[in-house]
N, C-alpha and C. Protein backbone atom coordinates (compact mmCIF):
# COMPACT_ATOMS: atom_id res chain seq x y z
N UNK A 1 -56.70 -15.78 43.47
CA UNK A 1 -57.75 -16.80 43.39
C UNK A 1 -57.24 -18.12 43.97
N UNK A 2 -58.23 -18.59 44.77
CA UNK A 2 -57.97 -19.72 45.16
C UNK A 2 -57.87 -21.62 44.21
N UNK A 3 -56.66 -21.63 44.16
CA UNK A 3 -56.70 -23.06 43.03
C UNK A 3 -57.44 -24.38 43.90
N UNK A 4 -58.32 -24.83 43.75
CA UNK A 4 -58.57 -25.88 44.57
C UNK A 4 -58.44 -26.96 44.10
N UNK A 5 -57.94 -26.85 42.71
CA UNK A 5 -57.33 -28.59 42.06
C UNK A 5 -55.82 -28.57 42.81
N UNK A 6 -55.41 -27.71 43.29
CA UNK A 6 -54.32 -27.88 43.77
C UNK A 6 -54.39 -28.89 45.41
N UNK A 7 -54.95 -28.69 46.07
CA UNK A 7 -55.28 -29.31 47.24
C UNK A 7 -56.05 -31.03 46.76
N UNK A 8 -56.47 -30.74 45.46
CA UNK A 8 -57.26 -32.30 44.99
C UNK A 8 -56.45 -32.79 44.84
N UNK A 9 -55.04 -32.51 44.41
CA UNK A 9 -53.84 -33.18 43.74
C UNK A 9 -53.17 -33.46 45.35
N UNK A 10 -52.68 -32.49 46.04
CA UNK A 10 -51.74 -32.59 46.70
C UNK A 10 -52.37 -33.51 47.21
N UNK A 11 -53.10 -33.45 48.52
CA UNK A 11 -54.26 -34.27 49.58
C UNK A 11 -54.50 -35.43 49.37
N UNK A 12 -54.96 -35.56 47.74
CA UNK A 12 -55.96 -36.89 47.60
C UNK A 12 -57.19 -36.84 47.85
N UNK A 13 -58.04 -35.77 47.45
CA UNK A 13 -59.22 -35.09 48.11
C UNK A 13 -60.08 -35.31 46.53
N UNK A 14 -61.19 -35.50 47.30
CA UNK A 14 -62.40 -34.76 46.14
C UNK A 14 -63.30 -34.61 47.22
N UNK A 15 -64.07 -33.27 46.90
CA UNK A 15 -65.12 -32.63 47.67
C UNK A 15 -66.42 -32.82 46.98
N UNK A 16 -67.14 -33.54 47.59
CA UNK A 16 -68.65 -34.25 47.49
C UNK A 16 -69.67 -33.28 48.02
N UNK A 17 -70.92 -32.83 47.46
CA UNK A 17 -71.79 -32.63 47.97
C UNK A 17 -72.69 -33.86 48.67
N UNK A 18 -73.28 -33.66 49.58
CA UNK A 18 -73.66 -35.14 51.00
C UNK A 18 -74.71 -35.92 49.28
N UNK A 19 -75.41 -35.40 49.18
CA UNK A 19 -76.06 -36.21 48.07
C UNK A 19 -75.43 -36.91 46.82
N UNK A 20 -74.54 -36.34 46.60
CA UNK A 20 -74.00 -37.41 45.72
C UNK A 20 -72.95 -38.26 46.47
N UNK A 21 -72.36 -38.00 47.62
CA UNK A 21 -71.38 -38.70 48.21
C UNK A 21 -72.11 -40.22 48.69
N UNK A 22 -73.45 -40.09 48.43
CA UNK A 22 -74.71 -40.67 49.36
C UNK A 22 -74.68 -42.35 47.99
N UNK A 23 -74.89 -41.51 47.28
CA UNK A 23 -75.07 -42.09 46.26
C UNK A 23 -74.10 -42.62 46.01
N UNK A 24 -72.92 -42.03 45.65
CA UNK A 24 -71.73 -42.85 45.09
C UNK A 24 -70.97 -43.88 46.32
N UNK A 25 -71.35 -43.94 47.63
CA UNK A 25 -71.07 -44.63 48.43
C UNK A 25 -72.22 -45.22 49.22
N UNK A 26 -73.33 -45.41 48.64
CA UNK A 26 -74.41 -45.99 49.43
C UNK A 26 -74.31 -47.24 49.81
N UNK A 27 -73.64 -48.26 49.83
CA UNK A 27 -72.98 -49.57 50.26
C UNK A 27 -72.49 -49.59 51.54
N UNK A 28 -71.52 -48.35 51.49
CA UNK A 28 -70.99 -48.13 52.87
C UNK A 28 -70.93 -46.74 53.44
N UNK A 29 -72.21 -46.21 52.95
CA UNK A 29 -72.50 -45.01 53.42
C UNK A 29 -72.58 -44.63 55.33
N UNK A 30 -73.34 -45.56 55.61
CA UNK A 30 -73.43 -45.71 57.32
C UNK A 30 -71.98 -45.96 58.11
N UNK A 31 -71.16 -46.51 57.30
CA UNK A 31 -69.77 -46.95 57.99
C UNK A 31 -68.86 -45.81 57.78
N UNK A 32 -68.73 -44.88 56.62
CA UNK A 32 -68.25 -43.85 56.45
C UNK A 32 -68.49 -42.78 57.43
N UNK A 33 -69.55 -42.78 57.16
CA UNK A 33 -70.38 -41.67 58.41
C UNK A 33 -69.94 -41.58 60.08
N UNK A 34 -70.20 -42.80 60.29
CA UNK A 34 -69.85 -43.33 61.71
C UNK A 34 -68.31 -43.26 61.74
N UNK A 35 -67.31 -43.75 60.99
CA UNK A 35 -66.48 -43.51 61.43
C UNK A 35 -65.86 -42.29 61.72
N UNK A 36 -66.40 -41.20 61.08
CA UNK A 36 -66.17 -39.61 61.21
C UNK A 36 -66.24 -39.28 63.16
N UNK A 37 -64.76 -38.99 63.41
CA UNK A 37 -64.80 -38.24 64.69
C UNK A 37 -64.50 -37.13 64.53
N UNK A 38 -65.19 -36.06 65.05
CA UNK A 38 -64.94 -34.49 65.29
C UNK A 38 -64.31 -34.03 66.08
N UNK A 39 -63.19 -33.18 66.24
CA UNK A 39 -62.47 -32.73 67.38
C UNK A 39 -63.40 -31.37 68.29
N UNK A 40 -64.20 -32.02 68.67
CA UNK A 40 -65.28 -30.74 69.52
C UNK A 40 -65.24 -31.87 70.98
N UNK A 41 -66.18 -30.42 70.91
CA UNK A 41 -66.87 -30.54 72.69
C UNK A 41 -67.94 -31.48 73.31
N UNK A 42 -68.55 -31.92 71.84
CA UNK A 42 -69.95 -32.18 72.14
C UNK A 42 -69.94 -33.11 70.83
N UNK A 43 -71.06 -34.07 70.97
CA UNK A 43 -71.32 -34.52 70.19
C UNK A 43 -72.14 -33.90 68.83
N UNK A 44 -72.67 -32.72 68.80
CA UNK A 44 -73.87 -32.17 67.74
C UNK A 44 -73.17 -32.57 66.04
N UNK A 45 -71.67 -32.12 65.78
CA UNK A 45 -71.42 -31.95 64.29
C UNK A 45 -71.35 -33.73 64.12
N UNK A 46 -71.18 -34.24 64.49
CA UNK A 46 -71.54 -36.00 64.47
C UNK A 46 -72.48 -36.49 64.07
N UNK A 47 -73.47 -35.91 65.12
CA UNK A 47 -74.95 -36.01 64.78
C UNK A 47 -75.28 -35.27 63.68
N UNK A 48 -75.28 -34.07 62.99
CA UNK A 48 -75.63 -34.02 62.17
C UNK A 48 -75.01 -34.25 60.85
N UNK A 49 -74.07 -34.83 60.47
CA UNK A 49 -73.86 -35.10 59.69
C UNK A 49 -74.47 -36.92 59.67
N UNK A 50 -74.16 -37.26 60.24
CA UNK A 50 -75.00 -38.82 60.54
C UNK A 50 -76.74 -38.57 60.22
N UNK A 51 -77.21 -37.84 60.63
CA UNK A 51 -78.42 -37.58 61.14
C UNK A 51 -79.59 -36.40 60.63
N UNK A 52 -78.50 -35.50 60.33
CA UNK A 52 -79.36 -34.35 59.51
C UNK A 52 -79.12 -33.57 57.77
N UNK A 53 -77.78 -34.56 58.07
CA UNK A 53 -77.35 -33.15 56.67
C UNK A 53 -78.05 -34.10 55.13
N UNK A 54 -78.17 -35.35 55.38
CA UNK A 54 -78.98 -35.59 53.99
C UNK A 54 -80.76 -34.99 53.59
N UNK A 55 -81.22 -34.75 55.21
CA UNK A 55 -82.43 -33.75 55.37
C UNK A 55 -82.24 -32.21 55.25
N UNK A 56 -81.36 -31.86 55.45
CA UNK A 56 -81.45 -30.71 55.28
C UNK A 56 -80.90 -30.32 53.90
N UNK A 57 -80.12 -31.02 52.99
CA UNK A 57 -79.62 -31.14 51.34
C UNK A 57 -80.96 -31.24 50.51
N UNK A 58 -81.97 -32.53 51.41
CA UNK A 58 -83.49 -32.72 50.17
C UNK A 58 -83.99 -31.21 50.67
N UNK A 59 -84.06 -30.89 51.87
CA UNK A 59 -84.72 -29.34 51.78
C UNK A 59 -84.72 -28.28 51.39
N UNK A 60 -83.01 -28.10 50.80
CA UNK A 60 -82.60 -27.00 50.34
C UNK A 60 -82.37 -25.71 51.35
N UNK A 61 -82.32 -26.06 52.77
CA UNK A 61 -82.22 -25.73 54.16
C UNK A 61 -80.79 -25.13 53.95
N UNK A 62 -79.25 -26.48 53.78
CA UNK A 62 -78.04 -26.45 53.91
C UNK A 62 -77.56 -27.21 52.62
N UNK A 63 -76.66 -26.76 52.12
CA UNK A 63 -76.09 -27.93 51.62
C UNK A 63 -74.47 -28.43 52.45
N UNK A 64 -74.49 -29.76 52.28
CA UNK A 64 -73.39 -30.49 53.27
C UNK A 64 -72.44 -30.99 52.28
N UNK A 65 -71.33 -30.08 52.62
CA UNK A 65 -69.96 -30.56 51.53
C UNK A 65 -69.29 -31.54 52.42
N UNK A 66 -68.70 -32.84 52.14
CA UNK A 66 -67.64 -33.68 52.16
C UNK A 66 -66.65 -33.74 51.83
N UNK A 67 -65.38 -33.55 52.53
CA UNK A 67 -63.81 -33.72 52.16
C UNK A 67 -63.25 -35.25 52.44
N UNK A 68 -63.38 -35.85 51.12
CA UNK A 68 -62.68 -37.13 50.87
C UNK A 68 -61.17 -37.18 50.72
N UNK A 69 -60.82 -38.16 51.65
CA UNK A 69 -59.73 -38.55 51.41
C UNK A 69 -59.64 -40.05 50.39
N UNK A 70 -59.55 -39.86 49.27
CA UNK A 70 -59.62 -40.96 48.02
C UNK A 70 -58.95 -42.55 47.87
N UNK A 71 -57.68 -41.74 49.09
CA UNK A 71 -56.76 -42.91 48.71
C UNK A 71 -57.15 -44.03 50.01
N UNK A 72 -57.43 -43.04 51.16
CA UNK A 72 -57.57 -43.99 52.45
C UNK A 72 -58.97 -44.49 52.76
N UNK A 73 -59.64 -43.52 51.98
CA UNK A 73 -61.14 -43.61 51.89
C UNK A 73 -61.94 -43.23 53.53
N UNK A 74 -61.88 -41.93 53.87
CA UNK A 74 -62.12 -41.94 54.94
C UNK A 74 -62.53 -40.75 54.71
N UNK A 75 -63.16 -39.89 55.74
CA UNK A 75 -63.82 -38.42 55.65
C UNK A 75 -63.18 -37.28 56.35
N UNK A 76 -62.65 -36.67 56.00
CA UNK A 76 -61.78 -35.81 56.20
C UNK A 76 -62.39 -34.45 57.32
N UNK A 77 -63.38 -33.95 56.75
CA UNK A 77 -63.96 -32.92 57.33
C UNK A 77 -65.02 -33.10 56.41
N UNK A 78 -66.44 -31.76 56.86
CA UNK A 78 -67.38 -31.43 56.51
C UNK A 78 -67.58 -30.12 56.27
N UNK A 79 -68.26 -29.22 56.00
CA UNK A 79 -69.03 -28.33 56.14
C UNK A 79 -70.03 -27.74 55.44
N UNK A 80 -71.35 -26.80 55.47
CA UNK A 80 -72.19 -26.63 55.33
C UNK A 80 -72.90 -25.12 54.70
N UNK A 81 -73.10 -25.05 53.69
CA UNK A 81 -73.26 -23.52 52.92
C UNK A 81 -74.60 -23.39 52.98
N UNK A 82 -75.63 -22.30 52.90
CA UNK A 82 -76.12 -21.82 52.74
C UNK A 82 -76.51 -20.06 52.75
N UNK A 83 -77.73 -20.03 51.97
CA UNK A 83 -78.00 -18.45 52.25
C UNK A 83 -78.51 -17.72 53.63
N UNK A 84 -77.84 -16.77 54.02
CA UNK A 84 -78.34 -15.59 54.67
C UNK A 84 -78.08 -14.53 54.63
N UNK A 85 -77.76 -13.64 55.45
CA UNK A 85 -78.05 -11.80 55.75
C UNK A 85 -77.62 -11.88 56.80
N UNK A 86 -76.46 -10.79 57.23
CA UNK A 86 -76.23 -10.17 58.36
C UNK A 86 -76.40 -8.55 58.66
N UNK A 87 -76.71 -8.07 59.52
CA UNK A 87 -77.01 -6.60 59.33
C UNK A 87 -75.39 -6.05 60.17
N UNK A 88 -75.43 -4.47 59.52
CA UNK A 88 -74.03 -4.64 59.84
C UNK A 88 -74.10 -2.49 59.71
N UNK A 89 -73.30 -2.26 60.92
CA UNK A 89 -73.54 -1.17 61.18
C UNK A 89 -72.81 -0.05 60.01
N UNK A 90 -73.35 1.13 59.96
CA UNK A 90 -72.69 2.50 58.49
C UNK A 90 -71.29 2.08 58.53
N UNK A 91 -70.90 2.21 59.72
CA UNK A 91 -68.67 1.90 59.33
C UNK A 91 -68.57 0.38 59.08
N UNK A 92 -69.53 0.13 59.12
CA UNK A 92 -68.49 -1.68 58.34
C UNK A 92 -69.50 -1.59 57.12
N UNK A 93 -70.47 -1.31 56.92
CA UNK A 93 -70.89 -1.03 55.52
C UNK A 93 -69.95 -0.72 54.43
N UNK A 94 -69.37 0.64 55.11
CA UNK A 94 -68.81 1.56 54.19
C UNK A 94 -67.45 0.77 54.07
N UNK A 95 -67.00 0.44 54.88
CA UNK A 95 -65.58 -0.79 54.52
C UNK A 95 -65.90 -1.55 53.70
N UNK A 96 -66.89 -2.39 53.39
CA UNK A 96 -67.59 -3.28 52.28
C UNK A 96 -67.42 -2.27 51.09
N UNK A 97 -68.26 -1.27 51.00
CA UNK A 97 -69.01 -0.46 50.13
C UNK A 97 -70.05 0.54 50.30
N UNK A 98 -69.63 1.65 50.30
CA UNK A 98 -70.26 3.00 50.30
C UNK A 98 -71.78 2.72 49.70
N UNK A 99 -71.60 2.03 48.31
CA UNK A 99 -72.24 2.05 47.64
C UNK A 99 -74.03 1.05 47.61
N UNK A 100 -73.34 -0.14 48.79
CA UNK A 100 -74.59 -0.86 49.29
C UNK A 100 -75.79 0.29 50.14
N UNK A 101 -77.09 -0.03 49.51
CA UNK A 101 -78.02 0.80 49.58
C UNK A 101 -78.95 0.16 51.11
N UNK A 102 -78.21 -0.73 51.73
CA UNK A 102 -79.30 -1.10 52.83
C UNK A 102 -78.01 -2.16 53.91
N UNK A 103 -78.90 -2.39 54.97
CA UNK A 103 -77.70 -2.35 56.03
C UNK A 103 -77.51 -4.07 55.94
N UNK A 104 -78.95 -4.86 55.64
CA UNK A 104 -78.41 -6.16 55.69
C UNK A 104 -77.68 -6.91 54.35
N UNK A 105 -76.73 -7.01 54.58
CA UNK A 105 -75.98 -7.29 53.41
C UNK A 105 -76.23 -9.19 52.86
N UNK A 106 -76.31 -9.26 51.66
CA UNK A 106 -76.75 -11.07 51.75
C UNK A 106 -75.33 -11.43 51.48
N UNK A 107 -75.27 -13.09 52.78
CA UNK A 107 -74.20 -13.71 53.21
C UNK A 107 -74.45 -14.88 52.33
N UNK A 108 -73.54 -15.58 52.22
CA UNK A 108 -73.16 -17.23 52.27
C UNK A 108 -72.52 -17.46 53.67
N UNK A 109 -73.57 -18.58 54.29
CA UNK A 109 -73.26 -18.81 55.80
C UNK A 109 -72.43 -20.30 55.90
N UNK A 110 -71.36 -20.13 56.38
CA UNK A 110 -70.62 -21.82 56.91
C UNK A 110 -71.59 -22.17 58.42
N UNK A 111 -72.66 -22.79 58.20
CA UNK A 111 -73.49 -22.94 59.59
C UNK A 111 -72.59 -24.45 60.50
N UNK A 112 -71.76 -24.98 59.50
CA UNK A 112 -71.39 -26.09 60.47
C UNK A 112 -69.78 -26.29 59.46
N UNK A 113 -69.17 -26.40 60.58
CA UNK A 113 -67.81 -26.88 60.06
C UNK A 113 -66.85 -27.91 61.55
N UNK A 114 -66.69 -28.89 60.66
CA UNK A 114 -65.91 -29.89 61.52
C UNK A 114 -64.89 -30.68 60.89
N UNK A 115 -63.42 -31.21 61.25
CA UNK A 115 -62.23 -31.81 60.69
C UNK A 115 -62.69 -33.23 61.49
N UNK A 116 -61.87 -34.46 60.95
CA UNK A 116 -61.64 -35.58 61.73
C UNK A 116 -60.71 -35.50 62.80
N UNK A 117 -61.15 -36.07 63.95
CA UNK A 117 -60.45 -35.88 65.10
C UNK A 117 -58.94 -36.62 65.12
N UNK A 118 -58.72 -38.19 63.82
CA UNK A 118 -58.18 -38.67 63.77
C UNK A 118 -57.26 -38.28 62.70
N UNK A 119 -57.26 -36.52 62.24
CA UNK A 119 -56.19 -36.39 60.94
C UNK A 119 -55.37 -35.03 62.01
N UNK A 120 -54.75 -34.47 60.81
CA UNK A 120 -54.03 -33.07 61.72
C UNK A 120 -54.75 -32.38 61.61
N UNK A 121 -55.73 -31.89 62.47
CA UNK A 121 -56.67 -31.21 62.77
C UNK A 121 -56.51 -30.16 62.35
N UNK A 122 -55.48 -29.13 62.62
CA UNK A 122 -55.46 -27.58 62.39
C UNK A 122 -55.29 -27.42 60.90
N UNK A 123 -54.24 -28.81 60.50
CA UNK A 123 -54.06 -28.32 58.68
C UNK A 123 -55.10 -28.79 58.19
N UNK A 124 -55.71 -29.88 58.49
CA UNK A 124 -57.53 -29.87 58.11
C UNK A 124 -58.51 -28.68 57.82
N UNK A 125 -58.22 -27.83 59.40
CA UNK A 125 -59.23 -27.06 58.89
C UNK A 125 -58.91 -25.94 58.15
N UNK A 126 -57.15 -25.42 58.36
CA UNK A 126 -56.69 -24.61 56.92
C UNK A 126 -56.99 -24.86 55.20
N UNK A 127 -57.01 -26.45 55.04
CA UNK A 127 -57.28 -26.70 53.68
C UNK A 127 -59.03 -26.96 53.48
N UNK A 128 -59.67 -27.05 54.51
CA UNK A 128 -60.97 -26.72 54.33
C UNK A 128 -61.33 -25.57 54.50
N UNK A 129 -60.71 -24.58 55.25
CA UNK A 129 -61.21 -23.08 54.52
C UNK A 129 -60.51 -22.89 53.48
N UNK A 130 -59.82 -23.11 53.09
CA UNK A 130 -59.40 -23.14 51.45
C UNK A 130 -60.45 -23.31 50.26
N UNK A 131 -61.25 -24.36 50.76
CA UNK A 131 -61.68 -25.30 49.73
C UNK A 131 -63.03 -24.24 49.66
N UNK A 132 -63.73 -23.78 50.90
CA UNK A 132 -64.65 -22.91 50.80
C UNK A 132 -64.36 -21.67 50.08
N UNK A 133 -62.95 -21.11 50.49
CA UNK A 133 -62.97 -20.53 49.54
C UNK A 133 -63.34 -20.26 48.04
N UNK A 134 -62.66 -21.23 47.84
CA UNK A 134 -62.67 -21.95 45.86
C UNK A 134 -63.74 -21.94 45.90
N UNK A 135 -64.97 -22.35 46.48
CA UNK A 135 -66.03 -22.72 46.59
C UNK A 135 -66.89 -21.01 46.19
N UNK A 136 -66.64 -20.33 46.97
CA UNK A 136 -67.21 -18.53 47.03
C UNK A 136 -66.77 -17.96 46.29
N UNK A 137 -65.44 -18.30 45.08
CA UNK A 137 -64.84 -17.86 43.84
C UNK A 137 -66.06 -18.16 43.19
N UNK A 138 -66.25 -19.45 42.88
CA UNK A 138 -67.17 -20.29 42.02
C UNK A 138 -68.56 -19.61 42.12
N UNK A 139 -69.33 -19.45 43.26
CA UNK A 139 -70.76 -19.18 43.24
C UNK A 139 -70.51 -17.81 43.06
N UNK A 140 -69.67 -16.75 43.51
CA UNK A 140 -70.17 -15.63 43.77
C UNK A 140 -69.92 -15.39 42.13
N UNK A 141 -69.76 -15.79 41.00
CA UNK A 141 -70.58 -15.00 39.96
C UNK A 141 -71.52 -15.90 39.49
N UNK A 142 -72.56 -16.59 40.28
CA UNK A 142 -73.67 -17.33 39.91
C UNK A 142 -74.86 -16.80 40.78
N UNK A 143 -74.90 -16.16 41.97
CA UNK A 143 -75.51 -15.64 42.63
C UNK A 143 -75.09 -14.68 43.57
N UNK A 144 -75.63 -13.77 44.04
CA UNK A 144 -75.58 -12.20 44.92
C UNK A 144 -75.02 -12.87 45.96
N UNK A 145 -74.14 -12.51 46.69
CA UNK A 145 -74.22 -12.30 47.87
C UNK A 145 -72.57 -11.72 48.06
N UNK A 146 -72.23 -10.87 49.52
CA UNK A 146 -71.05 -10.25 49.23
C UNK A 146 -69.98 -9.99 50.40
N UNK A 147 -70.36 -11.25 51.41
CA UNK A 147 -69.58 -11.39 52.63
C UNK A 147 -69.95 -13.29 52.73
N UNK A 148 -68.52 -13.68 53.31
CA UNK A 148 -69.06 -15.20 54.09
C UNK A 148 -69.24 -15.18 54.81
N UNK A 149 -70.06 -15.78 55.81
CA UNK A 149 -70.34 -15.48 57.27
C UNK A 149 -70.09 -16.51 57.69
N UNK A 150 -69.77 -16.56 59.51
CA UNK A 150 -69.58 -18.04 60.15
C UNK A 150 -70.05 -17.97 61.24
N UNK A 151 -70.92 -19.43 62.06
CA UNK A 151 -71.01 -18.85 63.03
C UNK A 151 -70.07 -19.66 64.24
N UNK A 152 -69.04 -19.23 64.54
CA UNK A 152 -67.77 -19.62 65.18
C UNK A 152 -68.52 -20.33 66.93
N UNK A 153 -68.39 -21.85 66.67
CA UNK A 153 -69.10 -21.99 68.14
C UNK A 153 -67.81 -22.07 68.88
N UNK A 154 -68.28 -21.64 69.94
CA UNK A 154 -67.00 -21.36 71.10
C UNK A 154 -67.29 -22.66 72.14
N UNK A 155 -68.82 -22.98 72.08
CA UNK A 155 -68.85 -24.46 73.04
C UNK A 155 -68.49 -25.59 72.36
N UNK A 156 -68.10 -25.78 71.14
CA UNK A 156 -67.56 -27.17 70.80
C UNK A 156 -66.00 -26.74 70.35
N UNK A 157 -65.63 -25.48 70.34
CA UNK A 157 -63.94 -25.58 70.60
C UNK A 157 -63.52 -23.78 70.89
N UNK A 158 -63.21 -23.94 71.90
CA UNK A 158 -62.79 -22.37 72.67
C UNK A 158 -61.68 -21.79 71.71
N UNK A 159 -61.03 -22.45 70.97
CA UNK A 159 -59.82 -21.44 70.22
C UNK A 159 -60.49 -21.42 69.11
N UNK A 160 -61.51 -21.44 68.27
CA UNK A 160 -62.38 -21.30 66.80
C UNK A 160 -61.71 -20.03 66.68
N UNK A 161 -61.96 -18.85 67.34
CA UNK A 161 -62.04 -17.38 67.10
C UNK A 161 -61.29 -17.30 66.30
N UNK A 162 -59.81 -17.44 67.25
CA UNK A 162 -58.61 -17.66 66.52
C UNK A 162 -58.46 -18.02 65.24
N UNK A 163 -58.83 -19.48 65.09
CA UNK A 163 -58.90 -19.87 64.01
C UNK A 163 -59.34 -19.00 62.58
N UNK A 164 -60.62 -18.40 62.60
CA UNK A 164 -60.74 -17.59 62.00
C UNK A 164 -60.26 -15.81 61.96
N UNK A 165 -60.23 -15.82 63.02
CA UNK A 165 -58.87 -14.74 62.74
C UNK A 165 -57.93 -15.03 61.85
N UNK A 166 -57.60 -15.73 61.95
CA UNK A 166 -56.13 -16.08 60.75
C UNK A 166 -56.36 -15.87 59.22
N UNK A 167 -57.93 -15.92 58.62
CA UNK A 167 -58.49 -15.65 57.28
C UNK A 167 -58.67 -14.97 57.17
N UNK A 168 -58.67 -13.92 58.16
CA UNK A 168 -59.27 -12.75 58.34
C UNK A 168 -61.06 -12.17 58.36
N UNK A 169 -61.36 -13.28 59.25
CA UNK A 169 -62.88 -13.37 59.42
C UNK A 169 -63.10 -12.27 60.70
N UNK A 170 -63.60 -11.60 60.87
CA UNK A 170 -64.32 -10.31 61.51
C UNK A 170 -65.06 -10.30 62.38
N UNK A 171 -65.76 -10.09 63.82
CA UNK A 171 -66.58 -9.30 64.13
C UNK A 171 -67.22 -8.90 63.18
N UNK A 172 -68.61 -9.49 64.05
CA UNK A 172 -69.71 -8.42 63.46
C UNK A 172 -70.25 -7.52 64.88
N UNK A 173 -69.60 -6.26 64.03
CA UNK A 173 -69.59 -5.25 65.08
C UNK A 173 -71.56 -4.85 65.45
N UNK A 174 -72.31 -4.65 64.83
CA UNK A 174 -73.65 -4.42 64.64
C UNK A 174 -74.30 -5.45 65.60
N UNK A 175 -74.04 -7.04 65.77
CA UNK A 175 -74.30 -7.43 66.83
C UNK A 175 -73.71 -7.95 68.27
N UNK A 176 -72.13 -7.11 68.25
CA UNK A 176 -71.84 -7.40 69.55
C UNK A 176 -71.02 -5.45 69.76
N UNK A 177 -71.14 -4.91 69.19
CA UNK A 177 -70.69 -3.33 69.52
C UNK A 177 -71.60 -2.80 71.10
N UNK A 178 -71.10 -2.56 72.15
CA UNK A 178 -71.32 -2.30 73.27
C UNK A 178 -71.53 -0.92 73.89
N UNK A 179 -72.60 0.44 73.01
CA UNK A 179 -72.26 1.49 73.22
C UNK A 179 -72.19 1.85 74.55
N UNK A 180 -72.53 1.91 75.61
CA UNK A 180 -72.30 1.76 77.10
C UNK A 180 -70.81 2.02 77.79
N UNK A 181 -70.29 0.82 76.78
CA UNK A 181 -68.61 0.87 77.08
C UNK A 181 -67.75 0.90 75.92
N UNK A 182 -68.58 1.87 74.98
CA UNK A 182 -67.55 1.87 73.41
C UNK A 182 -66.98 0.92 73.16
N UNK A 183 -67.02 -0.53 73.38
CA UNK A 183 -66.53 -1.76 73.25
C UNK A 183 -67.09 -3.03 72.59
N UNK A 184 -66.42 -3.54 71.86
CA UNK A 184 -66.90 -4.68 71.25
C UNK A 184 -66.96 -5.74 72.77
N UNK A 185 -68.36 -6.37 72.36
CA UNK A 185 -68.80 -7.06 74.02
C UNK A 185 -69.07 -8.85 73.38
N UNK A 186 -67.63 -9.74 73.27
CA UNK A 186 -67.83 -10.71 72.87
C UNK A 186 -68.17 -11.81 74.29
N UNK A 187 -69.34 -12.16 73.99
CA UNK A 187 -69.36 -13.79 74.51
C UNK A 187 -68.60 -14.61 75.05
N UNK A 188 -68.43 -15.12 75.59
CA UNK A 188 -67.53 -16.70 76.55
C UNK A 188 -68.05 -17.71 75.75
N UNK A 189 -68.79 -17.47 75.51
CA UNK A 189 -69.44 -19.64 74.98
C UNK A 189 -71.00 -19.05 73.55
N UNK A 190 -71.65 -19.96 73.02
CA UNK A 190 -72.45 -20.11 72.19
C UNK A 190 -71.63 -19.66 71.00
N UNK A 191 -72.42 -19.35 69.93
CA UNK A 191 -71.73 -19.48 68.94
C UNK A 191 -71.74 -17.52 68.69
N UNK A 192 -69.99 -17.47 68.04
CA UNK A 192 -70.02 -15.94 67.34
C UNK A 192 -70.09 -15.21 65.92
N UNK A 193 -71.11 -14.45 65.16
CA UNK A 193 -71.03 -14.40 64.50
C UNK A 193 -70.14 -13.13 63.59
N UNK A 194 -69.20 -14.16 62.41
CA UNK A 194 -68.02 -13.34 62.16
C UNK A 194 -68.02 -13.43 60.77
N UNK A 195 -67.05 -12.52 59.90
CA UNK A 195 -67.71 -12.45 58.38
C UNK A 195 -66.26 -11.94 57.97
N UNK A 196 -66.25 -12.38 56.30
CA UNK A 196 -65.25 -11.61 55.59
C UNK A 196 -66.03 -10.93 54.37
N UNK A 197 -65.62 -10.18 53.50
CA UNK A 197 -65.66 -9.51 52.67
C UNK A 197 -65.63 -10.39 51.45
N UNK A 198 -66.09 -11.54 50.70
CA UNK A 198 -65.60 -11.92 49.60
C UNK A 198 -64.69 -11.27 48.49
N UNK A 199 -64.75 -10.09 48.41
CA UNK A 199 -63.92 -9.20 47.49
C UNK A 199 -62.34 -9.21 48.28
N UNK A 200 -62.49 -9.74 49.10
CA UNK A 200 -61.10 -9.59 50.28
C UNK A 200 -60.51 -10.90 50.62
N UNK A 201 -60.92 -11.75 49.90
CA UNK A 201 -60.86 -13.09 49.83
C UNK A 201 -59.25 -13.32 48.50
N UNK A 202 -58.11 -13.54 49.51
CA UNK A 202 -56.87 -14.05 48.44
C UNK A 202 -56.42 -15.35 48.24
C-alpha cells in the first residue's frame, strides 16, 4: 500500500482538490495559477488548469487535484480523476479476471497530468503518480471500478510512454492490436490510451 503521509512529510506537500485549494487561497488564487509552468509542448495543461478545471470540478465532469508545495508556496503539479470504461479484448480480460462478465471494464481516468517546469520534473511526476496511487487505495473501496487508465499525450511530451511504463501502465491492446500484422500498432503523436490493474498496484 501506498503511504502518502509519507511524501506529505518528506516534500512539504498537501494535495488539494481545485475547489478547496480555490477557497483556501482565493486572495492569491490567480497568481498561484499563473505562476504554474508545465514542462510540455503546448500550452493546453496551463490553460486548463487556469481556465477549466474549476468548471469542470462545479460539473462533476473532472475533479482537479493540486500538489502543494507548503513551505515555498508554489504548485507543484496537477492532475485530474474521473470516471470511465475501457473495452479491452478476452486475453487482457482474463489477466484482470476470468471472472469479469463483460468486456468494458469501469476505469478511473488520469485525463490530465502535468509537473512544474520549474521543479525536478521527472521526480515530480514519480511522487505524483504516487500520490494517485494513495489516491485509488482510498476510492477503490468507496466505489467500482478496477483498472486506472491514462491517456498518455505524446504531443505535449514524446517520452510520457516511458514514463508510464515504469508503473507498469499497459497498452490497451483492444484499441491499438493490429490483426493484419499480429502487432500492437502504436501512434507517433495524439494521445495513448494505457491502463493498470488496480489490484496490481504496489
Amino acid at each position: 500500500m501506498i503511504d502518502l503521509e509519507k511524501y506529505v512529510k518528506l516534500y512539504n506537500i498537501k494535495v488539494f482538490n481545485f475547489i478547496d485549494f480555490k477557497k483556501k487561497f482565493s486572495k492569491k488564487l490567480n497568481k498561484l495559477l499563473n505562476c504554474f509552468d508545465c514542462n510540455t509542448n503546448d500550452d493546453e495543461y496551463k490553460y486548463f488548469l487556469t481556465e477549466n478545471a474549476c468548471t469542470f470540478s462545479n460539473l462533476n465532469l473532472a475533479v482537479t487535484y493540486i500538489v502543494f508545495d507548503t513551505k515555498e508556496e508554489v504548485i507543484l503539479s496537477y492532475f485530474t480523476l474521473s470516471a470511465s470504461t475501457i473495452e479491452v479484448t478476452n486475453s487482457e480480460k482474463k489477466k484482470i479476471s476470468s471472472d469479469i462478465p463483460f468486456s468494458y471494464i469501469p476505469a478511473l481516468l488520469i485525463g490530465k497530468l502535468a509537473a512544474n517546469n520549474n521543479e525536478d520534473y521527472e521526480k515530480l511526476g514519480t511522487i505524483t503518480i504516487q500520490i494517485i496511487f494513495a489516491l485509488v487505495e482510498e476510492l477503490k473501496e468507496k466505489i467500482g471500478f478496477r483498472v486506472l487508465s491514462v491517456d498518455a499525450d505524446l504531443d505535449a511530451s514524446p517520452t510520457i510512454i516511458e514514463f508510464y511504463k515504469k508503473f507498469n501502465f499497459i497498452y490497451n491492446r483492444k484499441k491499438y492490436f493490429d490483426s493484419s500484422k499480429n502487432e500492437l500498432d502504436i501512434p507517433d503523436s495524439g494521445t495513448i490510451t494505457m491502463y493498470i490493474d488496480v489490484e496490481k498496484i504496489v
